[in-house]
C-alpha atoms as a PDB file:
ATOM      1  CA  UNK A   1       0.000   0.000   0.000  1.00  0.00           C
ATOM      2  CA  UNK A   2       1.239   3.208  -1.178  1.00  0.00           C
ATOM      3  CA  UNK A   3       2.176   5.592   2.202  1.00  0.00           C
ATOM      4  CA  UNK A   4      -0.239   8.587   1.973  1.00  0.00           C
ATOM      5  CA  UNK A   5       1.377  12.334   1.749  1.00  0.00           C
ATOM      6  CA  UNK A   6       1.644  14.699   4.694  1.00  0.00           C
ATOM      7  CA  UNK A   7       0.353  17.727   4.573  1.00  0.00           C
ATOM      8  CA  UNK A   8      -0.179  20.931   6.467  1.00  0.00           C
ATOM      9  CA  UNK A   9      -3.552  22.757   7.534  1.00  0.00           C
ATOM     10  CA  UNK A  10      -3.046  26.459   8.211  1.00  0.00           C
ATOM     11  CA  UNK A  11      -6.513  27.123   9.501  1.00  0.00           C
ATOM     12  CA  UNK A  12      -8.089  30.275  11.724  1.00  0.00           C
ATOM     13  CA  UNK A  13     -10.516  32.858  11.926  1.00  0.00           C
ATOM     14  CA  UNK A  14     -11.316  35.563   8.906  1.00  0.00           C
ATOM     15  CA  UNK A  15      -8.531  38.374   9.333  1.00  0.00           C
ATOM     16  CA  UNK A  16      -6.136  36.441  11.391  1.00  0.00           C
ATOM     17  CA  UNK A  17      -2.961  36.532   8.802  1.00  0.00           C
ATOM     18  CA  UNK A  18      -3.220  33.183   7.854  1.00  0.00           C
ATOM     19  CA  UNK A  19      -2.085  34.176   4.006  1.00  0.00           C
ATOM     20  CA  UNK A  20       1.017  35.497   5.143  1.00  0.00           C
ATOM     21  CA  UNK A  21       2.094  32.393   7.085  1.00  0.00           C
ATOM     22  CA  UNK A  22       1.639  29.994   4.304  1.00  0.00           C
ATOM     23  CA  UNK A  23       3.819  31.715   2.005  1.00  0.00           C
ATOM     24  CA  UNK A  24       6.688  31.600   4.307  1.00  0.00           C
ATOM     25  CA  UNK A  25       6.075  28.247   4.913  1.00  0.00           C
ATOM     26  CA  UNK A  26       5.799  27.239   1.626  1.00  0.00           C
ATOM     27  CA  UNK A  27       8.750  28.680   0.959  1.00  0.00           C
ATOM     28  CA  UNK A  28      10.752  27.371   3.767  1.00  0.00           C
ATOM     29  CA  UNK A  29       9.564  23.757   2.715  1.00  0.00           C
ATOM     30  CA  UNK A  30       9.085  23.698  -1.080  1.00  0.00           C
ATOM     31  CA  UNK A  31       5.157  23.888  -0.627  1.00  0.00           C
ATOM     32  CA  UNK A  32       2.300  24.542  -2.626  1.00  0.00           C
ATOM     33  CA  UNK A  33      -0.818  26.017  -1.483  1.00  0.00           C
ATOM     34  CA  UNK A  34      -4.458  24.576  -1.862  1.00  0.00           C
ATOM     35  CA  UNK A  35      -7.237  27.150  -0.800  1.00  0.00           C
ATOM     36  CA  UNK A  36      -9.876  26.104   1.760  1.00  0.00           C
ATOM     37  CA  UNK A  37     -11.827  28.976   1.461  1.00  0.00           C
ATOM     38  CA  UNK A  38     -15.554  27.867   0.678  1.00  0.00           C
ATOM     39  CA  UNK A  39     -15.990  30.872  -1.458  1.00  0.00           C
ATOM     40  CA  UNK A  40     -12.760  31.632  -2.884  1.00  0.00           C
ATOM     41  CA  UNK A  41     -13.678  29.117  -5.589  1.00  0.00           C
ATOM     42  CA  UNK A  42     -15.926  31.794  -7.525  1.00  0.00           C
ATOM     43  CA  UNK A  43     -14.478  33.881  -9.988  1.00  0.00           C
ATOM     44  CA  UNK A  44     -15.115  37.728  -9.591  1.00  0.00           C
ATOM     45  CA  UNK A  45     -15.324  37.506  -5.798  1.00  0.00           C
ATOM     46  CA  UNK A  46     -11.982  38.933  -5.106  1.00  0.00           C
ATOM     47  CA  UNK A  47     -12.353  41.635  -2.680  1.00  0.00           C
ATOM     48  CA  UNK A  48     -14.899  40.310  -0.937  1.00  0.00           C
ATOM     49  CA  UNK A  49     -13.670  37.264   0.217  1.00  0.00           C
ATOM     50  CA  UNK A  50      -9.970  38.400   0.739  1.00  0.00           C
ATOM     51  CA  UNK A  51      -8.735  36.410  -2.580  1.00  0.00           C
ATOM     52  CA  UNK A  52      -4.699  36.224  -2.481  1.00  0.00           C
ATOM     53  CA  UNK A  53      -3.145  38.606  -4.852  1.00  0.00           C
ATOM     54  CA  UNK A  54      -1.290  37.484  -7.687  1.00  0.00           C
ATOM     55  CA  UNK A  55       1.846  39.989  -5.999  1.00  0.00           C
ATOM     56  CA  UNK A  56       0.895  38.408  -2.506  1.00  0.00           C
ATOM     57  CA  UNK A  57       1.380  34.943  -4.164  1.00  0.00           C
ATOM     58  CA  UNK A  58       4.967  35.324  -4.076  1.00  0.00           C
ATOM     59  CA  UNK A  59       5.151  33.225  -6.957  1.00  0.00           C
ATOM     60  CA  UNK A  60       4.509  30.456  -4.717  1.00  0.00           C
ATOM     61  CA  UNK A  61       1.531  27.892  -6.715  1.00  0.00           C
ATOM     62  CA  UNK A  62      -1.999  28.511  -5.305  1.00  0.00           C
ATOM     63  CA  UNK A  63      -4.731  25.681  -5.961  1.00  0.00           C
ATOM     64  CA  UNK A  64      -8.688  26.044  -6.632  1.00  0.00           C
ATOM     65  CA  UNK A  65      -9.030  29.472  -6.781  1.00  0.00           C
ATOM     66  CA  UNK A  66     -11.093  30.982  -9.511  1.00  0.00           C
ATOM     67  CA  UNK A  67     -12.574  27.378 -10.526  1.00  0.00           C
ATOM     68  CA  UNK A  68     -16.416  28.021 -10.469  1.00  0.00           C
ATOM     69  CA  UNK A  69     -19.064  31.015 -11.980  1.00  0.00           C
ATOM     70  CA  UNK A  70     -20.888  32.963  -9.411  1.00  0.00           C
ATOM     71  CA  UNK A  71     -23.882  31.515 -10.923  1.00  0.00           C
ATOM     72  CA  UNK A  72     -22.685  27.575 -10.063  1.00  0.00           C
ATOM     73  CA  UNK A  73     -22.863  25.470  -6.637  1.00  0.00           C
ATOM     74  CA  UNK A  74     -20.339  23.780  -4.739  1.00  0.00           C
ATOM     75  CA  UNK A  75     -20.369  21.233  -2.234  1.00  0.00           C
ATOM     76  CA  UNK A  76     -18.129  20.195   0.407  1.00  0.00           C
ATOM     77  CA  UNK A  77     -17.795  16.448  -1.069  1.00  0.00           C
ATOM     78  CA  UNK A  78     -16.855  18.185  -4.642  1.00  0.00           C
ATOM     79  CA  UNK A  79     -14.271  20.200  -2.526  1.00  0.00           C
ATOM     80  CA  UNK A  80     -13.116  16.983  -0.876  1.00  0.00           C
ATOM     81  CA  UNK A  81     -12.611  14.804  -3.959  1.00  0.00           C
ATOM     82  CA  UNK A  82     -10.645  17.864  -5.942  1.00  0.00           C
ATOM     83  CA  UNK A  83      -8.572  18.649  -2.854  1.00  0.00           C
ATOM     84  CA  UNK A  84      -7.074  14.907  -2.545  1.00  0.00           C
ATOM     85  CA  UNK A  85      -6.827  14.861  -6.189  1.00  0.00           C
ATOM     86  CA  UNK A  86      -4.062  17.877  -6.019  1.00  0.00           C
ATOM     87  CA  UNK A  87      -2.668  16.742  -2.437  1.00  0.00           C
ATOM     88  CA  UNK A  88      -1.548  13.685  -4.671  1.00  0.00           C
ATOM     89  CA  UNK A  89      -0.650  15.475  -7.574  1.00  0.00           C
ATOM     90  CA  UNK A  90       1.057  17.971  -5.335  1.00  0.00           C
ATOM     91  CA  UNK A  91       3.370  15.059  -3.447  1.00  0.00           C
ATOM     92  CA  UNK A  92       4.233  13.520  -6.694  1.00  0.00           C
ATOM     93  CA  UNK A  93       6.208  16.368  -7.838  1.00  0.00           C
ATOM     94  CA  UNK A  94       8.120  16.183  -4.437  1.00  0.00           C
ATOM     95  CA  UNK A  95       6.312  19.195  -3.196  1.00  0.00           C
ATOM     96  CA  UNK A  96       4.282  19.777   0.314  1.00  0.00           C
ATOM     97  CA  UNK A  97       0.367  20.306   0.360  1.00  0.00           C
ATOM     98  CA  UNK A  98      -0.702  23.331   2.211  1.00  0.00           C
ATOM     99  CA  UNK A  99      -4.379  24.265   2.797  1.00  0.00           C
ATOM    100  CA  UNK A 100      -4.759  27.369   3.647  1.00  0.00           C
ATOM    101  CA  UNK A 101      -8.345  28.460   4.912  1.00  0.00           C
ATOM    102  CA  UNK A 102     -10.867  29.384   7.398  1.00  0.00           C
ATOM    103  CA  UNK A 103     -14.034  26.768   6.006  1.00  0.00           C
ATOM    104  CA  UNK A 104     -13.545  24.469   8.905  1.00  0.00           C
ATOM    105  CA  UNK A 105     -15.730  21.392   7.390  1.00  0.00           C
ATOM    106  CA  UNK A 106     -14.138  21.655   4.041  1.00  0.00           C
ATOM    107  CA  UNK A 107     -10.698  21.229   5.440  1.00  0.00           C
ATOM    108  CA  UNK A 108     -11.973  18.448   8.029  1.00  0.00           C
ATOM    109  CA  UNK A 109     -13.482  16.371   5.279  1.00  0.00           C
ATOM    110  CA  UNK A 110     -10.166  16.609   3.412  1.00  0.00           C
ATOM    111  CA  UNK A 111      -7.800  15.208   6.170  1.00  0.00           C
ATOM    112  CA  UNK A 112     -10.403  12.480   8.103  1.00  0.00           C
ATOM    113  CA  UNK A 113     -12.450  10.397   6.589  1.00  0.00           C
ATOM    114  CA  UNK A 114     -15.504  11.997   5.893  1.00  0.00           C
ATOM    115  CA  UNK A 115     -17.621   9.784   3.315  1.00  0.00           C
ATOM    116  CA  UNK A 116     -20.315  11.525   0.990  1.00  0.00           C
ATOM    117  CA  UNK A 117     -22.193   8.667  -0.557  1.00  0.00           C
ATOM    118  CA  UNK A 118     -25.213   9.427  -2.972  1.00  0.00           C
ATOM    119  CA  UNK A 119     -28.200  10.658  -0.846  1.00  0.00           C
ATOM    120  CA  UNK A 120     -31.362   8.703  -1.318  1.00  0.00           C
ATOM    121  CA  UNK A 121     -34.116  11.538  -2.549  1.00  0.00           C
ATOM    122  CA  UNK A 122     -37.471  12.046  -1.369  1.00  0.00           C
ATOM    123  CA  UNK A 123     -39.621  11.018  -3.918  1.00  0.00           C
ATOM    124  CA  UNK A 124     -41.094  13.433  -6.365  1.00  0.00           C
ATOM    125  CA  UNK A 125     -44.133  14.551  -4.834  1.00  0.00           C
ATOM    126  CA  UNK A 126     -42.886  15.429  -1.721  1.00  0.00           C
ATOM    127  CA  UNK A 127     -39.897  17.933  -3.132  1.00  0.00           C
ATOM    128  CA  UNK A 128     -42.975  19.258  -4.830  1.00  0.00           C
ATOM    129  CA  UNK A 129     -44.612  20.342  -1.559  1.00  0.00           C
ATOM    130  CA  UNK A 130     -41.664  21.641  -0.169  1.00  0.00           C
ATOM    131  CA  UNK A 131     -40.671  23.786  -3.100  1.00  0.00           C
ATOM    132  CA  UNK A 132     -44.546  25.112  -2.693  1.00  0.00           C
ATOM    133  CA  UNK A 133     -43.849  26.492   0.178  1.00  0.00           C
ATOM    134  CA  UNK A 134     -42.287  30.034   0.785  1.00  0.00           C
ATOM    135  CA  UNK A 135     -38.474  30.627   2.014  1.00  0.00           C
ATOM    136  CA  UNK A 136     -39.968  32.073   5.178  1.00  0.00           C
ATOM    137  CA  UNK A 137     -41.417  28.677   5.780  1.00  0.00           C
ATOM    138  CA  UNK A 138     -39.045  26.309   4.876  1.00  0.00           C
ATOM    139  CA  UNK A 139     -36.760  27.994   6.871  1.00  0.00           C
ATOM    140  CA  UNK A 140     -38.141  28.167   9.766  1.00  0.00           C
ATOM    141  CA  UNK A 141     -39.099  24.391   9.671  1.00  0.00           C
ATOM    142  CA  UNK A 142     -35.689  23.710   9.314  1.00  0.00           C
ATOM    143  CA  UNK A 143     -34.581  25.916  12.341  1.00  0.00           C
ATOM    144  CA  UNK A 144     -36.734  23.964  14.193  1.00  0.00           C
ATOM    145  CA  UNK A 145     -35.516  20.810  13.382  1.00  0.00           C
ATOM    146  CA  UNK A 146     -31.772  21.634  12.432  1.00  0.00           C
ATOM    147  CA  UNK A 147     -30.754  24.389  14.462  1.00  0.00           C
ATOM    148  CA  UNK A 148     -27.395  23.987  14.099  1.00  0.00           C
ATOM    149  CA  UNK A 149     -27.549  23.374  10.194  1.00  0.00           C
ATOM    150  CA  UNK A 150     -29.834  26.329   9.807  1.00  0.00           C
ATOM    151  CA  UNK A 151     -27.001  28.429  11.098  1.00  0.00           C
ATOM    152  CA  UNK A 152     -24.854  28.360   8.318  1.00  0.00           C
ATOM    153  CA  UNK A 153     -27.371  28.691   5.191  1.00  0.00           C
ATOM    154  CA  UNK A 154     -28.939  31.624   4.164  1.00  0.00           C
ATOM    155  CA  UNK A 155     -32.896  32.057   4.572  1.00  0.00           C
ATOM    156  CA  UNK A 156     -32.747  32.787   0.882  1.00  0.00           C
ATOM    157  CA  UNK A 157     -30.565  29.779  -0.432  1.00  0.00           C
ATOM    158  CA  UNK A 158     -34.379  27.746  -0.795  1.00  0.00           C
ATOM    159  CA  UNK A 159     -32.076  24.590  -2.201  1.00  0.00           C
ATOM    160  CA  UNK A 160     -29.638  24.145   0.631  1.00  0.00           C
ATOM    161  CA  UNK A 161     -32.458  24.707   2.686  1.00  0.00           C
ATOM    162  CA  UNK A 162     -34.342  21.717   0.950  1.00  0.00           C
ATOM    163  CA  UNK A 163     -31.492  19.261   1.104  1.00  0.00           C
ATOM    164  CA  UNK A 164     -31.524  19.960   4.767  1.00  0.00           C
ATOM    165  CA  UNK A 165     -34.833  19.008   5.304  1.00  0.00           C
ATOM    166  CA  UNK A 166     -34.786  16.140   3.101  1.00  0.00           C
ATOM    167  CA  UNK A 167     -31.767  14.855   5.134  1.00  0.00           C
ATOM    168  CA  UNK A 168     -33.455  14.681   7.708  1.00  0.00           C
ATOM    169  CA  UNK A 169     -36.537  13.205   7.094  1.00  0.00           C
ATOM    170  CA  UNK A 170     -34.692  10.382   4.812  1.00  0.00           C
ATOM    171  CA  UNK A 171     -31.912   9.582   7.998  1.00  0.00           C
ATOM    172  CA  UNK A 172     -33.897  10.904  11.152  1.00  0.00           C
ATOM    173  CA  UNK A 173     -30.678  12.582  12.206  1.00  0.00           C
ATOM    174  CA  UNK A 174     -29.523  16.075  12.443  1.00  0.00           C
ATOM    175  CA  UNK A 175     -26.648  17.074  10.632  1.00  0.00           C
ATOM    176  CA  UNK A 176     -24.289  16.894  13.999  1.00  0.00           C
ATOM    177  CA  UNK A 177     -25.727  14.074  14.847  1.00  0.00           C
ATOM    178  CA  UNK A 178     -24.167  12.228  11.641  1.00  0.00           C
ATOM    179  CA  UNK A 179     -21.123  14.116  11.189  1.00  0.00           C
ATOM    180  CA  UNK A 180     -20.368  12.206  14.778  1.00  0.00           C
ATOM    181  CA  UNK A 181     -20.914   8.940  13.266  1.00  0.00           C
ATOM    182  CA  UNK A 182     -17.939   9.723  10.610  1.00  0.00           C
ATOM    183  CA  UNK A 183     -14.557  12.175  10.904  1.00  0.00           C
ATOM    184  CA  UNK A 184     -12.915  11.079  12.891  1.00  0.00           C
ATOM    185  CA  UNK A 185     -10.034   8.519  11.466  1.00  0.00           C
ATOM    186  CA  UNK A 186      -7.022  10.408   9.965  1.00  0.00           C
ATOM    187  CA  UNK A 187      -6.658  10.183   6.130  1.00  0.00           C
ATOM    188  CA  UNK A 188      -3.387  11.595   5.689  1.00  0.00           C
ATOM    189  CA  UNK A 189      -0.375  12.556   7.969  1.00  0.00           C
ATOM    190  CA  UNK A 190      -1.534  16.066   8.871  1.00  0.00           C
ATOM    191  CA  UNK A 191      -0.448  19.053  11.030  1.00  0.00           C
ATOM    192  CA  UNK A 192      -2.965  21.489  11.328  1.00  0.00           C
ATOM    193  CA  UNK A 193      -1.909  24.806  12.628  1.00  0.00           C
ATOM    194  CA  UNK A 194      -4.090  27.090  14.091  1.00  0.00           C
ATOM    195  CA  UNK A 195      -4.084  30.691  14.219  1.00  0.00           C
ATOM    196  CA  UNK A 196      -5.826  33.013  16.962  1.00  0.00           C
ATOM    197  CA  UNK A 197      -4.773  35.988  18.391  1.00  0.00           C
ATOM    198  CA  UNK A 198      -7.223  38.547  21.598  1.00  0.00           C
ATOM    199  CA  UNK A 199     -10.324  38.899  20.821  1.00  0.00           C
ATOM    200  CA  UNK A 200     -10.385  42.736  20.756  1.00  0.00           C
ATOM    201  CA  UNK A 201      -7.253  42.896  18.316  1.00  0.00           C
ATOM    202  CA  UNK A 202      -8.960  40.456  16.543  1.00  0.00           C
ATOM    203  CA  UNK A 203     -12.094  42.508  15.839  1.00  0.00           C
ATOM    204  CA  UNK A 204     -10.320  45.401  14.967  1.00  0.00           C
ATOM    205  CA  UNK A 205      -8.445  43.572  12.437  1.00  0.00           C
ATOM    206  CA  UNK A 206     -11.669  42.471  10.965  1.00  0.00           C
ATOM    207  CA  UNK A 207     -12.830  45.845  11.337  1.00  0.00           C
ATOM    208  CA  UNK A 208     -10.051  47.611   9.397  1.00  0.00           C
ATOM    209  CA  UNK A 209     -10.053  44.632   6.442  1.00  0.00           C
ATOM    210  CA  UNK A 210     -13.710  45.669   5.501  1.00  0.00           C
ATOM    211  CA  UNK A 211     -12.602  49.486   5.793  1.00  0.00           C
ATOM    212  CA  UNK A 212      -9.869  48.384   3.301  1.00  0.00           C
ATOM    213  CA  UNK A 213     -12.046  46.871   1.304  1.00  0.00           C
ATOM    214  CA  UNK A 214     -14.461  49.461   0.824  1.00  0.00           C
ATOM    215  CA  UNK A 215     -11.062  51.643  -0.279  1.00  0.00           C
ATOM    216  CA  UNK A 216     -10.371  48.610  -2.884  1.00  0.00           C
ATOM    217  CA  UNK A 217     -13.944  48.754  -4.466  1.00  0.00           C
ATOM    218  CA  UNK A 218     -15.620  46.575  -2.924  1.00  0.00           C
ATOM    219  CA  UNK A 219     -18.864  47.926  -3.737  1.00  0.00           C
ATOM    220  CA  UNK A 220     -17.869  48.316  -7.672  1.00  0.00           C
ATOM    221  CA  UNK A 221     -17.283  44.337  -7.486  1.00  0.00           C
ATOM    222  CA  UNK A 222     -20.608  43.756  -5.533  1.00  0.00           C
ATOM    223  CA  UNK A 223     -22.453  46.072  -8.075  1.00  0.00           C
ATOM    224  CA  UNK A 224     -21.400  43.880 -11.204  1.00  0.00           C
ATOM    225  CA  UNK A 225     -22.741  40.925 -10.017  1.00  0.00           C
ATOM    226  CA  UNK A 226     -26.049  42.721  -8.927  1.00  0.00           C
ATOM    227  CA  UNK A 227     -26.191  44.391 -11.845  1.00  0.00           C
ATOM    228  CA  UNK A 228     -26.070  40.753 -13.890  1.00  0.00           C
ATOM    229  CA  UNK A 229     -28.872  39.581 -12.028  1.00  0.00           C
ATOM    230  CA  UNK A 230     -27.200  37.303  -9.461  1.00  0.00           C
ATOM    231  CA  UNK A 231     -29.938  36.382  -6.898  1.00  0.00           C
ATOM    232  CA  UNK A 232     -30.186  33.576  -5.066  1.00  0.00           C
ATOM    233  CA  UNK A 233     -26.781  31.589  -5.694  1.00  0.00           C
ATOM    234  CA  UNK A 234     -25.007  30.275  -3.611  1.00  0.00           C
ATOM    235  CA  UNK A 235     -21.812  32.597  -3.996  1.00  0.00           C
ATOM    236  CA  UNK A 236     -23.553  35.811  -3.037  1.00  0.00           C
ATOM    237  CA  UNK A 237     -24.531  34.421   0.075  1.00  0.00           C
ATOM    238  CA  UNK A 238     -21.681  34.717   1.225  1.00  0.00           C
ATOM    239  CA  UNK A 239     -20.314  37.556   3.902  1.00  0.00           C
ATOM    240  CA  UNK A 240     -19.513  40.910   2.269  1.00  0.00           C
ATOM    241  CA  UNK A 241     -21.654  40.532  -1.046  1.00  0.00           C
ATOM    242  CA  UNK A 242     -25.454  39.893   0.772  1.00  0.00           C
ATOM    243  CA  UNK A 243     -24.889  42.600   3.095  1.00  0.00           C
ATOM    244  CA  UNK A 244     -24.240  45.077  -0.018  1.00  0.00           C
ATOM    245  CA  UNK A 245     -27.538  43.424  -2.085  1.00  0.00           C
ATOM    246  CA  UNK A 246     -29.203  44.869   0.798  1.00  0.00           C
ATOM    247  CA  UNK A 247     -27.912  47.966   0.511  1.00  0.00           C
ATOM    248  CA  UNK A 248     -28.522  48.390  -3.659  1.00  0.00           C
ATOM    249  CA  UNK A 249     -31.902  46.529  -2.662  1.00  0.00           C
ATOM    250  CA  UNK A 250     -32.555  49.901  -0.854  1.00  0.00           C
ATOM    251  CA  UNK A 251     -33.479  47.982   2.475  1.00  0.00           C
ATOM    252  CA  UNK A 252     -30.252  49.528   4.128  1.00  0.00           C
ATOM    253  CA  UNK A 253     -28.318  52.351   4.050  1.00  0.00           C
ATOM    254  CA  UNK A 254     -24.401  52.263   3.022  1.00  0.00           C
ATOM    255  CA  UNK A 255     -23.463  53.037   6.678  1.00  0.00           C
ATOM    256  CA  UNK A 256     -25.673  50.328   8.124  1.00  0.00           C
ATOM    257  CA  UNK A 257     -24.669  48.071   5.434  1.00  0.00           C
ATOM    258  CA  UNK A 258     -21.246  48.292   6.081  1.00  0.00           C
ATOM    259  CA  UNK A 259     -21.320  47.860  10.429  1.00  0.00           C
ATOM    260  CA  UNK A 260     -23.921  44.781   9.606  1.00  0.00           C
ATOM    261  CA  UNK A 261     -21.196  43.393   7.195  1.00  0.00           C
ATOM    262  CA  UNK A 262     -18.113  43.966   9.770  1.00  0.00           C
ATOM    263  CA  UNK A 263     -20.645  42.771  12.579  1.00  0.00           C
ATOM    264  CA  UNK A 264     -21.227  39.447  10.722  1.00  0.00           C
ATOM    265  CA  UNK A 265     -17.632  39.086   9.901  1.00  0.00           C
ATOM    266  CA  UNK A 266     -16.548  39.014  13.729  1.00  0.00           C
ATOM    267  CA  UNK A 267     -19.847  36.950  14.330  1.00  0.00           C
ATOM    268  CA  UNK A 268     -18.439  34.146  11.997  1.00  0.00           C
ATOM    269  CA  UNK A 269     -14.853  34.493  13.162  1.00  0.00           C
ATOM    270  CA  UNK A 270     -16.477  33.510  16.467  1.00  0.00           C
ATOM    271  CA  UNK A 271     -17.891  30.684  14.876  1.00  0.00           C
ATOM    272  CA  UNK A 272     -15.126  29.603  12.895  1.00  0.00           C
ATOM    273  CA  UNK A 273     -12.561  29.421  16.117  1.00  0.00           C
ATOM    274  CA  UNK A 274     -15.683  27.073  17.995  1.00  0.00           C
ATOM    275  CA  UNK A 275     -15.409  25.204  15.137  1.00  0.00           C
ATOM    276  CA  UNK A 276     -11.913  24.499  15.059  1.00  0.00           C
ATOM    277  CA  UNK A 277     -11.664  23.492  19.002  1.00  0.00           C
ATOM    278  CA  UNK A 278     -14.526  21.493  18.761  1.00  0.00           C
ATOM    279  CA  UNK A 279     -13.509  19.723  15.595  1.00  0.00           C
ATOM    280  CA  UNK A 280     -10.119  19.046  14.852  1.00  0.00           C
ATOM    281  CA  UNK A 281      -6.692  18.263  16.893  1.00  0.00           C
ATOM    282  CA  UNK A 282      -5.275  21.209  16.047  1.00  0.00           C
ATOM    283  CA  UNK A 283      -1.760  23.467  17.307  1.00  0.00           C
ATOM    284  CA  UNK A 284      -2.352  26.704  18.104  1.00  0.00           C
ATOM    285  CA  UNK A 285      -0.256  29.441  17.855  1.00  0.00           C
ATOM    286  CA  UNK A 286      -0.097  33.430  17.855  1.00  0.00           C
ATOM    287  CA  UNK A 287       0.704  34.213  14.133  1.00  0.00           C
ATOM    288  CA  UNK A 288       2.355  37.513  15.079  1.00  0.00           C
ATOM    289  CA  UNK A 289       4.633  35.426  18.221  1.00  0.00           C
ATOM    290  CA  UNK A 290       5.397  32.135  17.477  1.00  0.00           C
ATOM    291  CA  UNK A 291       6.732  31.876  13.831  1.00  0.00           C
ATOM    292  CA  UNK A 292      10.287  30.258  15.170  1.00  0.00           C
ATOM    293  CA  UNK A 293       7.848  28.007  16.716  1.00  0.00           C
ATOM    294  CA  UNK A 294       5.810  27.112  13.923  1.00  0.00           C
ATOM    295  CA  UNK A 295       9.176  26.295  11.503  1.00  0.00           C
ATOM    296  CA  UNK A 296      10.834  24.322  14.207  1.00  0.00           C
ATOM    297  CA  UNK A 297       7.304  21.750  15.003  1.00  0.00           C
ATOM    298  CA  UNK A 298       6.658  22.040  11.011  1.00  0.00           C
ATOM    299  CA  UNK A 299      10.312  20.461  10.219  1.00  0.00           C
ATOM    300  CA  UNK A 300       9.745  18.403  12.842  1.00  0.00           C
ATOM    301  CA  UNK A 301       6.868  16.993  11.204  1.00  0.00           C
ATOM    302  CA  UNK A 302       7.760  16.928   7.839  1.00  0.00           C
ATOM    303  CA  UNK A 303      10.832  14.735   9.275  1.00  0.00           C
ATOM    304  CA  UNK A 304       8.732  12.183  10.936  1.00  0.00           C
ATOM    305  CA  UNK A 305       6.781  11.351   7.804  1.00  0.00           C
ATOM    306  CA  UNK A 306       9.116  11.519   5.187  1.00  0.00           C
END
């Protein structure tokens, strides 16, 4: 049996400075990078979602960025199948795998062994009454049901919605409920690194990185994919593009479009560092304290499973 390739996690909260640690330590260990950013898969969301800069790249390779349309869905087992694709690909030209990302189940599906078989459907009839119904309604069925799942999808995104329910009523189980039943055996060597710094610097990090990319034209980008008609995909969902659709819907003004988006942002770097202790054995570190630290436990590791 072939021995599997090790690879590094760099993992964290939005904001944290997790880009500028992988490029050193891809660098420093012949790496290439694989994002594990949910939504830095969609072409024209740049800003936005923080994309790495072609100058910021270092010329160091960066994997699955740009791959999808605004207009297209992605799901964490597509994510998992073309990330161990390139971790292979990666090894075989005697380079190190680095994720690099804050989309906690995306890189935890990746590393353990998360299995996405094909979901039995609900028959016809059924998807047909749920469809009937408004998002309003759906929605709030499945916050009843699915608290937890509810969380992360938009009132809006109707089909993720859907899928939720029909989960649920085809296996009984919330989604918790089976992710505990799966995730938990290691599929590669790993090292996962985690990133956190205070809270309060934390938030004013966040803070200044919308300020910044306001400056950058952040609205321009949001506009043009208003402006084509870009609804209810799952790409504008996402943190820093539906707060703005509120704001050309008229519903908010600039100002309060703005503090809701930097407000969300700090409410899902909250999330994302729960997510992280509660998932994954993972290293933490202070990304502005401990870089001699990180280099000496990487090497370390990448010795071990030569």
């Amino acid at each position: 049996m072939n021995k599997k390739p090790a690879v590094i996690a760099i993992v964290g909260p939005t904001a944290v400075g997790k880009t500028a640690l992988s490029i050193g330590l891809a660098k420093a260990y012949n790496g290439e990078i694989i994002n594990g950013d949910s939504m830095q898969v969609y072409r024209e969301l740049n800003i936005g979602t923080a994309k790495i800069t072609e100058d910021e790249m270092a010329g160091v390779p960066h994997h699955l960025l740009d791959i999808k349309d605004p207009t297209d869905g992605f799901s964490v087992a597509e994510y998992q199948k073309l990330v161990r694709d390139k971790i292979e690909e990666i090894a075989s030209r005697g380079k190190v795998p680095i994720i690099v990302g804050g989309t906690g189940l995306y890189v935890q599906s990746v590393l353990y062994d998360f299995r996405f078989t094909e979901q039995p459907k609900l028959d016809r009839t059924r998807i047909q009454e749920l469809e009937g119904l408004k998002s309003e309604e759906l929605y709030a069925r499945l916050l009843k049901k699915d608290p937890e799942a509810a969380k992360d999808i938009h009132p809006n995104n109707v089909q993720r919605v859907i899928r939720a329910i029909e989960r649920l009523e085809l296996t009984g189980m919330q989604r918790d409920e089976i992710e505990q039943k799966q995730g938990h055996e290691k599929v590669y060597p790993h090292y996962i690194i985690g990133l956190n710094i205070d809270r309060e610097v934390l938030y004013e990090r966040i803070n200044k990185r919308v300020d910044i990319m306001v400056e950058q034209g952040l609205l321009k980008e949001v506009k043009g994919l208003y402006d084509k008609g870009i609804r209810n995909s799952q790409s504008i969902q996402a943190i820093g593009y539906k707060e703005i659709y509120e704001y050309l819907d008229g519903k908010k003004t600039l100002e309060e479009a703005l503090e809701r988006l930097k407000q969300n942002s700090r409410r899902y770097a909250k999330r994302q560092l729960t997510y992280f202790r509660n998932k994954m054995d993972i290293h933490w570190f202070n990304p502005f304290e401990d870089n001699k630290r990180i280099l000496e436990e990487i090497n370390s590791f990448l010795q071990e499973n030569k």
